[in-house]
C-alpha atoms as a PDB file:
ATOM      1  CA  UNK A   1     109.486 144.837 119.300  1.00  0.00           C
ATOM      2  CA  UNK A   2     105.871 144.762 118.113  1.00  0.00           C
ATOM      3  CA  UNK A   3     106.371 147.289 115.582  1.00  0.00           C
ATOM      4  CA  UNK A   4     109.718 146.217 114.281  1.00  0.00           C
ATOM      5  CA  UNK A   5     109.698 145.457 110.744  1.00  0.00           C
ATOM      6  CA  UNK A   6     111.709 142.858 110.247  1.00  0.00           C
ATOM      7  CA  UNK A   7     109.240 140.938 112.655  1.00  0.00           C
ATOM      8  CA  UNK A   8     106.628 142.124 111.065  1.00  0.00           C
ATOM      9  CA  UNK A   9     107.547 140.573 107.709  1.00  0.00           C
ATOM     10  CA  UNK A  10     108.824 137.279 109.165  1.00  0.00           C
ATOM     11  CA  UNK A  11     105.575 136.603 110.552  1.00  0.00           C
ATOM     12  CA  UNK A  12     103.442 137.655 107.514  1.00  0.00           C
ATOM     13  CA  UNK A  13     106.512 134.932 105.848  1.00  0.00           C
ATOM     14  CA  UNK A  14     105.117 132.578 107.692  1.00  0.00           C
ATOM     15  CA  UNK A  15     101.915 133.306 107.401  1.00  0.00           C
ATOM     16  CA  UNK A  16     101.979 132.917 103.803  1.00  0.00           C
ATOM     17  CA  UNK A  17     103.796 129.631 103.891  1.00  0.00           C
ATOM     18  CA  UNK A  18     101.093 128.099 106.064  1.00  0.00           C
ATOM     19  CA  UNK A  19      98.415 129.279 103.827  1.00  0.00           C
ATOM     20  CA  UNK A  20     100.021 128.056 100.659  1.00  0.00           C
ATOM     21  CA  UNK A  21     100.633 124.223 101.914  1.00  0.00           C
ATOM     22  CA  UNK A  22      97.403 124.420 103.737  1.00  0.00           C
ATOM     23  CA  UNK A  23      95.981 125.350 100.335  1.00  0.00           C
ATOM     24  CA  UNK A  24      98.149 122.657  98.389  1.00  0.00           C
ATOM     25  CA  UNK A  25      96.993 120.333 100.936  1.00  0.00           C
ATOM     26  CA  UNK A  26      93.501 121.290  99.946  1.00  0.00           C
ATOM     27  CA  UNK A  27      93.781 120.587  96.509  1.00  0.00           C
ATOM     28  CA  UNK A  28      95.267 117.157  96.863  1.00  0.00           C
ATOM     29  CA  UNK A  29      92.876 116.150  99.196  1.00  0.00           C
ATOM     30  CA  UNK A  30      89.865 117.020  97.730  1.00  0.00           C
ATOM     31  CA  UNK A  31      89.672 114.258  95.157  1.00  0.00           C
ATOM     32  CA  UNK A  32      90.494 111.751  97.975  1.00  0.00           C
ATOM     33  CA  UNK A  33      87.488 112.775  99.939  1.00  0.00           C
ATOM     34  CA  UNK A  34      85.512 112.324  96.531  1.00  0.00           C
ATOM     35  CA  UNK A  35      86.457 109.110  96.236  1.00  0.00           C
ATOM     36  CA  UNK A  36      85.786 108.028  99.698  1.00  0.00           C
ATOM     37  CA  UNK A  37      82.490 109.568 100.230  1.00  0.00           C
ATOM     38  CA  UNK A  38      81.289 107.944  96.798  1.00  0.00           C
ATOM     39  CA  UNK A  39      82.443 104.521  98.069  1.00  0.00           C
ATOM     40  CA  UNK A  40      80.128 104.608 100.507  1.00  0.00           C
ATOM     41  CA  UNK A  41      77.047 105.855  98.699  1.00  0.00           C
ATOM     42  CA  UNK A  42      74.084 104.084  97.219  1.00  0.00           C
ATOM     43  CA  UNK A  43      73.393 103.919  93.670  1.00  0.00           C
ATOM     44  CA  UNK A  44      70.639 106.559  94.186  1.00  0.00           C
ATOM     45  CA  UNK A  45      72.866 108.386  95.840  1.00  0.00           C
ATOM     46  CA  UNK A  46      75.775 108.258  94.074  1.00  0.00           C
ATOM     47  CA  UNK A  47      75.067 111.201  91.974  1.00  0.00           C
ATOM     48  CA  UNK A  48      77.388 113.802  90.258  1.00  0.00           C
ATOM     49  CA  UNK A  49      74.631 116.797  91.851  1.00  0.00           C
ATOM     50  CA  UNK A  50      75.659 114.913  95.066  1.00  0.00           C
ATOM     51  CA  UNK A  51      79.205 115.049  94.845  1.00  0.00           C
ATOM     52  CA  UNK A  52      80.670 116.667  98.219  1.00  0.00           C
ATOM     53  CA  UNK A  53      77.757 115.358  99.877  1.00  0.00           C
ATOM     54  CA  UNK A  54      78.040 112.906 102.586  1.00  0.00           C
ATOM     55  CA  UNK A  55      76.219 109.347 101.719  1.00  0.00           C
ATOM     56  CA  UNK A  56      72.472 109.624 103.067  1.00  0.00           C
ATOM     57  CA  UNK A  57      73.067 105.987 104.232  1.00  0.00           C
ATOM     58  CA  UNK A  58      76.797 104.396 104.933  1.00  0.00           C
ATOM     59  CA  UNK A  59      76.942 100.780 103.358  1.00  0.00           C
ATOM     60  CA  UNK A  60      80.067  98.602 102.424  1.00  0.00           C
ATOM     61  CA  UNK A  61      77.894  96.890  99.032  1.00  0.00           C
ATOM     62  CA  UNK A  62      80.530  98.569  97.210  1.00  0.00           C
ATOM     63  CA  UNK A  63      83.408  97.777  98.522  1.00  0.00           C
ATOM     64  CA  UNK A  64      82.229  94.004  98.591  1.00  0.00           C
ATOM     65  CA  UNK A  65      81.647  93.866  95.013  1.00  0.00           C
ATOM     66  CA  UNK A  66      84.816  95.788  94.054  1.00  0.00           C
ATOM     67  CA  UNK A  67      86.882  94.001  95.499  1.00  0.00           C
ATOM     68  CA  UNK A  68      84.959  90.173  94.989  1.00  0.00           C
ATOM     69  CA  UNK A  69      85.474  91.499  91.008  1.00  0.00           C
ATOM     70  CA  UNK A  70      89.313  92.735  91.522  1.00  0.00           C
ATOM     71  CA  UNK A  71      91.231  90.364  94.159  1.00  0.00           C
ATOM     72  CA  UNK A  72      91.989  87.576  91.697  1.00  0.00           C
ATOM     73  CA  UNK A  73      93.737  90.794  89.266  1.00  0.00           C
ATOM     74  CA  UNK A  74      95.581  91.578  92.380  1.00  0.00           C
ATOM     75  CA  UNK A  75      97.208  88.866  92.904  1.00  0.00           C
ATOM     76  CA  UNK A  76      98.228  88.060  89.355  1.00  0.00           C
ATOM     77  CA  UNK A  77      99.214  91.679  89.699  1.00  0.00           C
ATOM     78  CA  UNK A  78     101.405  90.769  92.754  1.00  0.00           C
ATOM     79  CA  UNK A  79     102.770  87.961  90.666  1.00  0.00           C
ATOM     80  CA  UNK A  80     103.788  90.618  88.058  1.00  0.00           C
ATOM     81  CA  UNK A  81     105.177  92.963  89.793  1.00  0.00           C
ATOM     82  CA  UNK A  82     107.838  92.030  92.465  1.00  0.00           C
ATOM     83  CA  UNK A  83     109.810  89.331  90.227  1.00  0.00           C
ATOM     84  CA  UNK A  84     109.856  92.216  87.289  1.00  0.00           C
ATOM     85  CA  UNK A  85     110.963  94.556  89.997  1.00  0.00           C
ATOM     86  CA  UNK A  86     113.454  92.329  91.678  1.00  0.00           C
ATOM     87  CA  UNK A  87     114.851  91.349  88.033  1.00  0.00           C
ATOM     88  CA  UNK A  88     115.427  94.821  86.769  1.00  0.00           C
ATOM     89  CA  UNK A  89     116.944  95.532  90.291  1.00  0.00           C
ATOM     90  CA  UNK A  90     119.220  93.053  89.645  1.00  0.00           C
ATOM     91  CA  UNK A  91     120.225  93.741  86.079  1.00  0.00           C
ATOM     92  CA  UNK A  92     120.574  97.579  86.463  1.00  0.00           C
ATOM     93  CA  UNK A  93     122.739  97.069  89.329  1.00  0.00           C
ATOM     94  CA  UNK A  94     125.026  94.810  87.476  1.00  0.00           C
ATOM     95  CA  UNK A  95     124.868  97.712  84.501  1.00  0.00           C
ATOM     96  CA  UNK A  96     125.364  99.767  86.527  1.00  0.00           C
ATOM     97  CA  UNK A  97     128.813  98.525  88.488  1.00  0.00           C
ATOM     98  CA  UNK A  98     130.114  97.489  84.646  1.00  0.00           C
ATOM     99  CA  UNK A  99     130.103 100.936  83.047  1.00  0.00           C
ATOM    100  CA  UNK A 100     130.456 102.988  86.445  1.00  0.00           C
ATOM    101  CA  UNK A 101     133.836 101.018  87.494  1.00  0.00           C
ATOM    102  CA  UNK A 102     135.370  98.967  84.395  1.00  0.00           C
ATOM    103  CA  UNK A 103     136.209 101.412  81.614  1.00  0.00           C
ATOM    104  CA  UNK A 104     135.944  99.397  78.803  1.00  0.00           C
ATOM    105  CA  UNK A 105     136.471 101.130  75.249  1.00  0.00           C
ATOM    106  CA  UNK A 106     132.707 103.046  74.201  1.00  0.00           C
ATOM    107  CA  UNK A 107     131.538 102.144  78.036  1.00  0.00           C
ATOM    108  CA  UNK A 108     130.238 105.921  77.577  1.00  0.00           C
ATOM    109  CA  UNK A 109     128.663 104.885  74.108  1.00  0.00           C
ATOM    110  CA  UNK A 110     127.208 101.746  75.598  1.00  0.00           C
ATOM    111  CA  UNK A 111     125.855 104.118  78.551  1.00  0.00           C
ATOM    112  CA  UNK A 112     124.180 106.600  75.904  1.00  0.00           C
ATOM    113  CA  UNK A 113     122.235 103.266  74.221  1.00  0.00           C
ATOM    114  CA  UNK A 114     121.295 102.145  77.244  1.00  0.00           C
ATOM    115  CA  UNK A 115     119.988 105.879  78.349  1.00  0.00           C
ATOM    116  CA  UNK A 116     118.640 105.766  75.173  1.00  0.00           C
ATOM    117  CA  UNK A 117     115.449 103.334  75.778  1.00  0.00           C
ATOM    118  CA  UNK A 118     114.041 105.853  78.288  1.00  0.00           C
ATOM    119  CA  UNK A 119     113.491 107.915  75.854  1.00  0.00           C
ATOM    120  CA  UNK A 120     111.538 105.481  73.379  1.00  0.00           C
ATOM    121  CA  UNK A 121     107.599 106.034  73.699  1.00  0.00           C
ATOM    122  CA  UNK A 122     105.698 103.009  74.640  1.00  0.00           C
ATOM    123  CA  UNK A 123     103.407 103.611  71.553  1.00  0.00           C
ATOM    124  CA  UNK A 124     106.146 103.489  69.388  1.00  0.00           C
ATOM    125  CA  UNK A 125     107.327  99.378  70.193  1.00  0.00           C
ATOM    126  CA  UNK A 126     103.649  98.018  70.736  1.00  0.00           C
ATOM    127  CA  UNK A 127     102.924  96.468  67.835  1.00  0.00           C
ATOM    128  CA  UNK A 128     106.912  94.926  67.147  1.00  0.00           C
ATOM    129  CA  UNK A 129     106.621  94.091  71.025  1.00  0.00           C
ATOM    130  CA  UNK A 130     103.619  92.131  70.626  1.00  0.00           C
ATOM    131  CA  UNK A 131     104.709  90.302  66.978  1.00  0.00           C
ATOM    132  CA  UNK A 132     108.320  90.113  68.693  1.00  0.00           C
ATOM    133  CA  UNK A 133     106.516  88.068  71.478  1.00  0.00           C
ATOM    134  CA  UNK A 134     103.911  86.155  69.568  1.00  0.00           C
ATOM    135  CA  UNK A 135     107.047  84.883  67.709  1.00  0.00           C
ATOM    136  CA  UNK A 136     109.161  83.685  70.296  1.00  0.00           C
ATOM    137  CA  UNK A 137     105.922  82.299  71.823  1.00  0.00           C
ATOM    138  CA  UNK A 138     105.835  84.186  74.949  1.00  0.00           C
ATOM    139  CA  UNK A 139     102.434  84.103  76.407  1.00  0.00           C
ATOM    140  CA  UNK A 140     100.235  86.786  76.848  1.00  0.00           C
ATOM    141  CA  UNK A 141      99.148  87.557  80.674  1.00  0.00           C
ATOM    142  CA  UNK A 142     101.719  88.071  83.358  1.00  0.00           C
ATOM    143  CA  UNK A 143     104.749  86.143  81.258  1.00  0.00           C
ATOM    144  CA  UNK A 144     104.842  88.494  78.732  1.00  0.00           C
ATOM    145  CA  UNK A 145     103.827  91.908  81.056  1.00  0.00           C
ATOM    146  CA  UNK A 146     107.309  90.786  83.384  1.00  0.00           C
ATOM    147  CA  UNK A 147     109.693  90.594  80.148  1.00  0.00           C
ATOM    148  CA  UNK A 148     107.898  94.161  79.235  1.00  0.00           C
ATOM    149  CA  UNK A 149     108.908  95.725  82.547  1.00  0.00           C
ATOM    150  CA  UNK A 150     112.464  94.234  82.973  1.00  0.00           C
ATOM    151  CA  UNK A 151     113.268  95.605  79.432  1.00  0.00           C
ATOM    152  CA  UNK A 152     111.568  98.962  79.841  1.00  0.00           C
ATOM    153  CA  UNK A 153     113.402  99.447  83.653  1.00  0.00           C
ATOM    154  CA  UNK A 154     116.530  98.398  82.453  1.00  0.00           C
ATOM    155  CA  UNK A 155     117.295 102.328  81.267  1.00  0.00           C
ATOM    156  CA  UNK A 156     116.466 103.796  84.473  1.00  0.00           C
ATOM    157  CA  UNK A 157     117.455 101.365  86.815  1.00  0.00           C
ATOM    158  CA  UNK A 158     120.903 101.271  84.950  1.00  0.00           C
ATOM    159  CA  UNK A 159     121.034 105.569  85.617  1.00  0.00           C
ATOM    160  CA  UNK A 160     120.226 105.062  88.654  1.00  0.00           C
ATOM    161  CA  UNK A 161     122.875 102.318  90.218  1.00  0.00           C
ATOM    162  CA  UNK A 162     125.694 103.927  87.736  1.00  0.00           C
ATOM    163  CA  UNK A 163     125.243 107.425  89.503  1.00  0.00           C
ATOM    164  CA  UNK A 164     125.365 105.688  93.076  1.00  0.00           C
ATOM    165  CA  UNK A 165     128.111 103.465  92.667  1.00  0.00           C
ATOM    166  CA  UNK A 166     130.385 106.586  91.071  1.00  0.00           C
ATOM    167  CA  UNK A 167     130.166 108.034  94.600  1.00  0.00           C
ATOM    168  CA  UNK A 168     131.243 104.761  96.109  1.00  0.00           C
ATOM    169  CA  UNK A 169     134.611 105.324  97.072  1.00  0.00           C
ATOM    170  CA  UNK A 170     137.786 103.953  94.662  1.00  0.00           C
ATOM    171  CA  UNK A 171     139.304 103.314  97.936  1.00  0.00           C
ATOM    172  CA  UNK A 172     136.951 100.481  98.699  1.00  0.00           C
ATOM    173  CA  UNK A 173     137.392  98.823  95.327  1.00  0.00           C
ATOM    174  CA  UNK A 174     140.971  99.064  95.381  1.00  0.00           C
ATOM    175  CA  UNK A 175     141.275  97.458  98.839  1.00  0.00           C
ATOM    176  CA  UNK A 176     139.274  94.594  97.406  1.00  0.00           C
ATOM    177  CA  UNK A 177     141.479  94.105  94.206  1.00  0.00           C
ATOM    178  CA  UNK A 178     144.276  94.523  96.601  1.00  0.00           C
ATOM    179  CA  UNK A 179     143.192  91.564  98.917  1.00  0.00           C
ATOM    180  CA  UNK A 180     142.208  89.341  95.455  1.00  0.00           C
ATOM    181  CA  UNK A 181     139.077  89.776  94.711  1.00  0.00           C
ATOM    182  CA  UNK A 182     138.043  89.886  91.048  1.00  0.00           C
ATOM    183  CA  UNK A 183     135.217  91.835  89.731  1.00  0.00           C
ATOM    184  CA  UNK A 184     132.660  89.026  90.592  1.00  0.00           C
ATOM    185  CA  UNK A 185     133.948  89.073  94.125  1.00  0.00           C
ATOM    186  CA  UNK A 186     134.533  92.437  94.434  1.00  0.00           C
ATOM    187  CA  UNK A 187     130.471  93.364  93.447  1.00  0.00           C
ATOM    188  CA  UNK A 188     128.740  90.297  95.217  1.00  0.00           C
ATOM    189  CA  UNK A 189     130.802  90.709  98.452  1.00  0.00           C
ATOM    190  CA  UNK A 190     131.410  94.524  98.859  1.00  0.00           C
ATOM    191  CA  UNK A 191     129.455  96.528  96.056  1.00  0.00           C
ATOM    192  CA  UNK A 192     125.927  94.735  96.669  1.00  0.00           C
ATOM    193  CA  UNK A 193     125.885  94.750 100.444  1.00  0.00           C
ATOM    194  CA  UNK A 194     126.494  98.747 100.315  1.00  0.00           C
ATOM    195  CA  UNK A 195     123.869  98.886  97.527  1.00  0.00           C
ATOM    196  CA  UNK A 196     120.658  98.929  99.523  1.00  0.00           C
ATOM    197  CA  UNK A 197     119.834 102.484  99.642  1.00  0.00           C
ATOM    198  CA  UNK A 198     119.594 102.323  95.410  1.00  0.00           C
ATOM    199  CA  UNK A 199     118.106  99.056  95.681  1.00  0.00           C
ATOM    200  CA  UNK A 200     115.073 100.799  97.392  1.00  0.00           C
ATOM    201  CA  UNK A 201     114.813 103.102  95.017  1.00  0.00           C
ATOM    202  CA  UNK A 202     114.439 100.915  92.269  1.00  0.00           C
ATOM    203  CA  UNK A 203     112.296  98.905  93.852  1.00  0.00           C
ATOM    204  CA  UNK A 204     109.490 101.649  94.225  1.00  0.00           C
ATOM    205  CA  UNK A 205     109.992 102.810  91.379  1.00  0.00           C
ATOM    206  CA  UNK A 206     109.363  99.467  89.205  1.00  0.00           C
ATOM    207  CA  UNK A 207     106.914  98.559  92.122  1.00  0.00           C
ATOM    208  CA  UNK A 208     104.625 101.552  91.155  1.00  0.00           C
ATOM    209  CA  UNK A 209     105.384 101.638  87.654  1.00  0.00           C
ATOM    210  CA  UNK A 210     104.585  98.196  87.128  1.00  0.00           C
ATOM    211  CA  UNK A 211     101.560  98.237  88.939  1.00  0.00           C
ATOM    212  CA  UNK A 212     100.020 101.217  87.615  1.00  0.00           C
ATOM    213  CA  UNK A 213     100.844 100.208  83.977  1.00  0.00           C
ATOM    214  CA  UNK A 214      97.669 100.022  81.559  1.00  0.00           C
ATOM    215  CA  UNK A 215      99.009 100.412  78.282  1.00  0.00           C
ATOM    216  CA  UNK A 216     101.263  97.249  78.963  1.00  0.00           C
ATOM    217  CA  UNK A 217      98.298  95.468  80.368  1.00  0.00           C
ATOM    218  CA  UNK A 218      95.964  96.481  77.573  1.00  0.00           C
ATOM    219  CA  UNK A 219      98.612  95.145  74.769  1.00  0.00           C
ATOM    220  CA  UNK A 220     100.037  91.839  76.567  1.00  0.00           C
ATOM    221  CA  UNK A 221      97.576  90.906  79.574  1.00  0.00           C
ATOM    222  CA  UNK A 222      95.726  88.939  77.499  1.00  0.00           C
ATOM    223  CA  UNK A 223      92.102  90.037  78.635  1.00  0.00           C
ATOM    224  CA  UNK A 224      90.543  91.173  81.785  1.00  0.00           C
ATOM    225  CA  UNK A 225      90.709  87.379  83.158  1.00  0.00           C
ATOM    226  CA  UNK A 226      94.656  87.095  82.652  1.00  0.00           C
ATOM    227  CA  UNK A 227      95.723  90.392  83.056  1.00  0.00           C
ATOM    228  CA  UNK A 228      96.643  93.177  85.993  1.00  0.00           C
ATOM    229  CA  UNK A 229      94.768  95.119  88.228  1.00  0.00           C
ATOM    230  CA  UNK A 230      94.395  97.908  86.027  1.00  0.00           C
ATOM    231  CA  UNK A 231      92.696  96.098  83.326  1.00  0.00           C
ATOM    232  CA  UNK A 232      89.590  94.393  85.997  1.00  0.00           C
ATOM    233  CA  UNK A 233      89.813  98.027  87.394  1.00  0.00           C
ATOM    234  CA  UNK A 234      88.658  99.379  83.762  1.00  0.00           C
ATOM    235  CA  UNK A 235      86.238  96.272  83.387  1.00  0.00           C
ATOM    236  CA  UNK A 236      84.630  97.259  86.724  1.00  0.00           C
ATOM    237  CA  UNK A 237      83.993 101.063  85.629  1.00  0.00           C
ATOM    238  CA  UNK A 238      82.953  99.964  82.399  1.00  0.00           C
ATOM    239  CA  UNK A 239      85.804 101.609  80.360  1.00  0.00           C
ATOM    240  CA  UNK A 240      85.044 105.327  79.334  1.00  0.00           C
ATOM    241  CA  UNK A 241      81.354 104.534  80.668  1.00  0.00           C
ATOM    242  CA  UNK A 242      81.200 105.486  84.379  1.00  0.00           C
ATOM    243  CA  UNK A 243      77.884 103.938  85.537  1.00  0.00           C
ATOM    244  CA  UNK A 244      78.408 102.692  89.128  1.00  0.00           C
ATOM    245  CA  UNK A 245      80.096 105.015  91.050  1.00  0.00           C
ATOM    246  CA  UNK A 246      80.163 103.709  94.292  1.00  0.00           C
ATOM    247  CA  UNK A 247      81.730 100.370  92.904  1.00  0.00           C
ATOM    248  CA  UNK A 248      83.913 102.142  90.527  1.00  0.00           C
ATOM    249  CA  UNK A 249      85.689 104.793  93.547  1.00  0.00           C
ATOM    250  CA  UNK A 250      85.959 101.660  96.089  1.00  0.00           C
ATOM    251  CA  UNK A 251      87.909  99.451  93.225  1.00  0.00           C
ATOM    252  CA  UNK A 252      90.270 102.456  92.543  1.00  0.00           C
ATOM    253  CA  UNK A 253      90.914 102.822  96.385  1.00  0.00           C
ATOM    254  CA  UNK A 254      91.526  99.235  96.818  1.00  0.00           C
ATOM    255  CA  UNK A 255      93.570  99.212  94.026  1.00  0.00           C
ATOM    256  CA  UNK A 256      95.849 102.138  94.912  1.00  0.00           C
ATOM    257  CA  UNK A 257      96.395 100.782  98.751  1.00  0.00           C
ATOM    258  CA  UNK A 258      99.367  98.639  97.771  1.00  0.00           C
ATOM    259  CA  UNK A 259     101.366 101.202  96.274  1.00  0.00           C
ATOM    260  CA  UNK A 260      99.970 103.842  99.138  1.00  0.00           C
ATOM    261  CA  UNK A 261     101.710 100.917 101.774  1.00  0.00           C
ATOM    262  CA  UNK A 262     104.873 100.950  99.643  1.00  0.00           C
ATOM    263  CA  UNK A 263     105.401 104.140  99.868  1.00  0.00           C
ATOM    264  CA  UNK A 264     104.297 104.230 103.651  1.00  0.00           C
ATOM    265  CA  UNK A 265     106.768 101.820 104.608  1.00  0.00           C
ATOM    266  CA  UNK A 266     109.610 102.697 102.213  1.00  0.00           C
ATOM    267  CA  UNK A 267     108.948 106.733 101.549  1.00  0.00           C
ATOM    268  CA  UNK A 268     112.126 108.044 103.749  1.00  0.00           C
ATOM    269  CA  UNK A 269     114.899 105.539 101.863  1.00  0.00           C
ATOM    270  CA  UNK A 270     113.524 106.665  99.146  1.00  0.00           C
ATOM    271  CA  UNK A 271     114.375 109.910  99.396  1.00  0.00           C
ATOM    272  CA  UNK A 272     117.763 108.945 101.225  1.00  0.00           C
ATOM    273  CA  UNK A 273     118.751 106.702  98.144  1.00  0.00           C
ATOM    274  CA  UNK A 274     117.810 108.812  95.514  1.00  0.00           C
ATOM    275  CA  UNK A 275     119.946 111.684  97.285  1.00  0.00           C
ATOM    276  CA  UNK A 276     122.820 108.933  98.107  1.00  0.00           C
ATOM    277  CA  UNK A 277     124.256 109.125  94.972  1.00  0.00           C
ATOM    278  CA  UNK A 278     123.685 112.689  94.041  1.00  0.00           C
ATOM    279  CA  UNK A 279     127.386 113.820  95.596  1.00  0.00           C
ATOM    280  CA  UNK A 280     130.098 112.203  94.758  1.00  0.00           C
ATOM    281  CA  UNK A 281     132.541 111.374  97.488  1.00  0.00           C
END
């Protein structure tokens, strides 16, 4: 047995498997450990020769100010994200039922338009977005940043609930128009509940999106004391000119552990929704 081949090979298989994760694993890693060990450094010792060293002395300073400077941005953040989330939820899940169940004449054309908005860059619509906005008098900050994010998730969020709800069985809708329901009905009381799996996919999705956003931010926050996160987060590192590095790598931790709990918390629907609607059936 020790010298049979095929064993031979499975275990040098293996082998290499293990090393190549173990390697990937390495990789992305490596910049978290960066990040850490600088939070916890001195300004003396915070020093790009001292890199993968460990801090000479451990101290929270940074962490203090980082997060004194960014918690007010996080909540206004907060405030951004889960009604823009929940909104665009809600409307691509309505787009979605329309155009996968009532086959209206150019549904597929109306489908293509819709699709079409993914494909628009964001550099392309900033300056109509922001004269669209100044005209109708929406306000810069978080007002204008949630109409941005419904109108920019509305593409994918419509994909996504029109690609689960084709593998919801005709059967079920039938049974409802059989016992009387109309279309209303038939998505508030039997679609929706059935739903969840693509609502949590949505949700993370405009969730992170929405919270990671600068460009957004930078255009329609309205400065660093109306806007998101990610604008105080630039403030704090002094745009392109990285001076405190300690301060700097705590910010960008603190501001990455809300999307880091998402994802904690929500990681295996995620995968379960987005592969929910995948077969049809």
């Amino acid at each position: 047995m020790k010298n049979d081949p095929a064993l031979r090979g499975s275990i040098t298989g293996t082998a290499l498997r293990y090393a190549i994760l173990i390697f990937s694993l390495a990789v992305v890693l490596t910049p978290v450990y960066v990040l850490i060990i600088t939070s916890f450094k001195g300004s003396g010792d915070a020093d790009p020769s001292r890199t993968w060293f460990l801090p000479e002395v451990w101290q929270t300073a940074n962490w203090v100010k980082a997060w004194t400077e960014l918690s007010p941005a996080l909540v206004r953040t907060l405030l951004l994200v889960i009604p823009s989330s929940i909104i665009s939820a809600m409307l691509g899940s309505a787009n979605g039922f329309v155009l996968s169940r009532w086959r209206f004449p150019g549904a597929n054309v109306v489908f293509t338009l819709i699709l079409f908005g993914m494909f628009i860059p964001y550099q392309a619509v900033m300056i109509p977005l922001l004269k669209l906005f100044l005209t109708i008098q929406i306000p810069q900050g978080i007002p204008a940043l949630i109409l941005a994010h419904v109108v920019y998730g509305i593409p994918i969020t419509t994909l996504i609930f029109r690609n689960y709800y084709e593998s919801v069985p005709a059967e079920l809708i039938e049974a409802a128009r059989v016992d009387g329901a109309g279309m209303l009905r038939t998505y508030f009381q039997v679609v929706l509940p059935i739903s969840i799996p693509s609502f949590v996919v949505v949700l993370i999705w405009q969730f992170t999106s929405a919270w990671n956003d600068f460009l957004f931010a930078l255009f329609f926050g309205g400065g660093t004391q109306r806007g998101p996160v990610t604008l105080a987060l630039n403030n704090l590192a002094h745009g392109s000119i990285l001076t405190d590095y300690g301060a700097s790598m705590s910010g960008a931790l603190i501001a990455s552990l809300p999307t880091l709990i998402v994802y904690i918390a929500l990681g295996k629907y995620f995968v379960g929704g987005l592969m929910s609607g995948s077969v049809k059936g």
